[in-house]
Protein backbone atom coordinates (compact mmCIF):
# COMPACT_ATOMS: atom_id res chain seq x y z
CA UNK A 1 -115.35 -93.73 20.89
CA UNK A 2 -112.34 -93.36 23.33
CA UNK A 3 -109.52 -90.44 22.69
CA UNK A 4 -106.20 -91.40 22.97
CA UNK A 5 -104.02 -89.90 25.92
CA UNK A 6 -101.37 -87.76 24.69
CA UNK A 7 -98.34 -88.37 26.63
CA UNK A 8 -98.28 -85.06 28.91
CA UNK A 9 -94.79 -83.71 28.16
CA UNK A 10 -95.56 -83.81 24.25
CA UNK A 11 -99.07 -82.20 25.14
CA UNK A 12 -96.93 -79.34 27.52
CA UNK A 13 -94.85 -78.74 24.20
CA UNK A 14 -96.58 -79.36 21.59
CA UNK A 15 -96.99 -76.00 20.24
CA UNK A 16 -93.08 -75.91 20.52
CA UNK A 17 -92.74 -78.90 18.62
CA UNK A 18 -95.43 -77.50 15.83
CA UNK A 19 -93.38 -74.75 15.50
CA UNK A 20 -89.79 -76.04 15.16
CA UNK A 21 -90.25 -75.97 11.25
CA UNK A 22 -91.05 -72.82 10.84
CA UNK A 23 -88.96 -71.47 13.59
CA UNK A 24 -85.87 -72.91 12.17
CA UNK A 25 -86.61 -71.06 9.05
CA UNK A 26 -86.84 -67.89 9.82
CA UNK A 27 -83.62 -68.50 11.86
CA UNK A 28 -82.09 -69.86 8.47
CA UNK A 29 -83.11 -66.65 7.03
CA UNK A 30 -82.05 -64.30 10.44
CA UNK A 31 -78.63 -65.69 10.21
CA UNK A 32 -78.03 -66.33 6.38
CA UNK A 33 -78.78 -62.64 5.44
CA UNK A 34 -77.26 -60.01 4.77
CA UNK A 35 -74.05 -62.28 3.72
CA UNK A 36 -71.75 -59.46 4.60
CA UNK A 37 -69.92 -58.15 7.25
CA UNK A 38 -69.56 -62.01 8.99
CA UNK A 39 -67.66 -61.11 11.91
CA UNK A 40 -66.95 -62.68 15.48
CA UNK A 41 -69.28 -59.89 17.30
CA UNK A 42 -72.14 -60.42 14.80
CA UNK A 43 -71.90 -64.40 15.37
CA UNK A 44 -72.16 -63.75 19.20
CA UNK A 45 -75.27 -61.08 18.68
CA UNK A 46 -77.05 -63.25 15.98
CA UNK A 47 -76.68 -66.49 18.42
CA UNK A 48 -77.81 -64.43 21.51
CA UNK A 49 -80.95 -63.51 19.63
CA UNK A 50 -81.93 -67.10 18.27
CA UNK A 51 -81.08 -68.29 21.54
CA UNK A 52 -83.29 -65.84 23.62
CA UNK A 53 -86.08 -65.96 20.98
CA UNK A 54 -86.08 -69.35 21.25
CA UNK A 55 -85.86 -69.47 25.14
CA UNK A 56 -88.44 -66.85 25.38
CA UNK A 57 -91.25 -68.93 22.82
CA UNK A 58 -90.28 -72.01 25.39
CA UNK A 59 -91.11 -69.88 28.39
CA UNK A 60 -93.91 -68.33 26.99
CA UNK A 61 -95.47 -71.51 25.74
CA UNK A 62 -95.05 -73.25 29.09
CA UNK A 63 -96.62 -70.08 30.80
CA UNK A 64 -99.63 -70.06 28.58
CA UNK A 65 -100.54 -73.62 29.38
CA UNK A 66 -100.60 -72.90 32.82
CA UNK A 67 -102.14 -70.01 32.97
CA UNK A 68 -105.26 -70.68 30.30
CA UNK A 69 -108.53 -70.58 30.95
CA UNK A 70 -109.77 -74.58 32.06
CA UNK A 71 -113.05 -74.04 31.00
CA UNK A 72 -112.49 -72.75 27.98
CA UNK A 73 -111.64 -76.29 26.92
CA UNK A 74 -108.35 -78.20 26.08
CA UNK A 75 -107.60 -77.26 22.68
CA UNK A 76 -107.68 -73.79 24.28
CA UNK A 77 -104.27 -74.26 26.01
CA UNK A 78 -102.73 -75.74 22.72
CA UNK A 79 -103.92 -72.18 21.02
CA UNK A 80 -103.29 -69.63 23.75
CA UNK A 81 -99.80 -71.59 24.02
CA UNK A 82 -98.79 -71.18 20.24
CA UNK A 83 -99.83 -67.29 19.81
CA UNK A 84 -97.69 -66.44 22.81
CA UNK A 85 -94.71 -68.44 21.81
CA UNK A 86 -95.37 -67.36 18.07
CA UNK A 87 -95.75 -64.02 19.05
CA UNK A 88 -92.72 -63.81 21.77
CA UNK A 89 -90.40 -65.04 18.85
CA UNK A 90 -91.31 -63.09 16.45
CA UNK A 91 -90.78 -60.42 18.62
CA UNK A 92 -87.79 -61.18 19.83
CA UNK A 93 -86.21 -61.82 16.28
CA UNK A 94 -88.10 -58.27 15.00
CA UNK A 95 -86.02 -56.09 17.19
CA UNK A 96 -82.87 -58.22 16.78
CA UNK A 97 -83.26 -57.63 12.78
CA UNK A 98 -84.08 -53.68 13.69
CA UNK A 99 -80.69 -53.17 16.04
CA UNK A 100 -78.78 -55.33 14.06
CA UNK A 101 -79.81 -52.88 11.40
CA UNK A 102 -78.57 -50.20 13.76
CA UNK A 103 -75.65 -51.93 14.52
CA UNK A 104 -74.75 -52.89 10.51
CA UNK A 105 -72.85 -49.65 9.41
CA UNK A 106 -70.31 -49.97 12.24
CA UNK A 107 -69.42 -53.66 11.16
CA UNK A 108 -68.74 -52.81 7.68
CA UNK A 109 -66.47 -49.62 9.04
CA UNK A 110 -65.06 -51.96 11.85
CA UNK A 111 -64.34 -54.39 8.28
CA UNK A 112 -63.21 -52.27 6.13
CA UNK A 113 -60.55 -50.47 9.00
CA UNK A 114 -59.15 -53.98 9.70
CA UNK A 115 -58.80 -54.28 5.96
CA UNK A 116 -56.69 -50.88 5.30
């Protein structure tokens, strides 16, 4: 019995394209929470962060399938390649959540100074 091809550009990002679900909800949850303080600087952080997580599981994907062991077999690359861009986002978004945590109690004094 003959394997289909998979068309190579879907098989260099498929672990990308696995993950697109489940990275777009934990960005949901990133950006939706906490509610409060919403301002301009907090947009512009909270974009930065999706955008380099999400630049940085792309570049770590693509590195992983060229860099994987050939003999270790093809679903191999597919593995290696999620972990890496798994793991790079989750990192990524980890430490964004931590400083923004940081970086929280001066929004909410920035806030509540414009408000007085």
């Amino acid at each position: 019995m003959l394997a289909a091809a998979m068309n190579p550009q879907v098989e260099l990002n498929l672990a990308l394209i696995l993950f697109v679900p489940w990275f777009s909800i934990l960005a949901w949850l990133y950006w939706a929470y906490p509610k409060q303080p919403r301002l301009a600087a907090r947009t512009v952080f909270d974009s930065g962060a999706l955008l380099l997580a999400t630049l940085l599981a792309g570049w770590g994907m693509h590195w992983s399938m060229h860099n994987a062991d050939p003999n270790a077999g093809a679903i191999w690359k597919q593995v290696l390649a999620t972990s890496v861009a798994y793991g790079l986002f989750l990192l990524i978004m980890t430490a964004a959540v931590f400083l923004r945590l940081r970086i929280l109690p001066r929004w909410r004094k920035a806030v509540a100074s414009a408000d007085a």
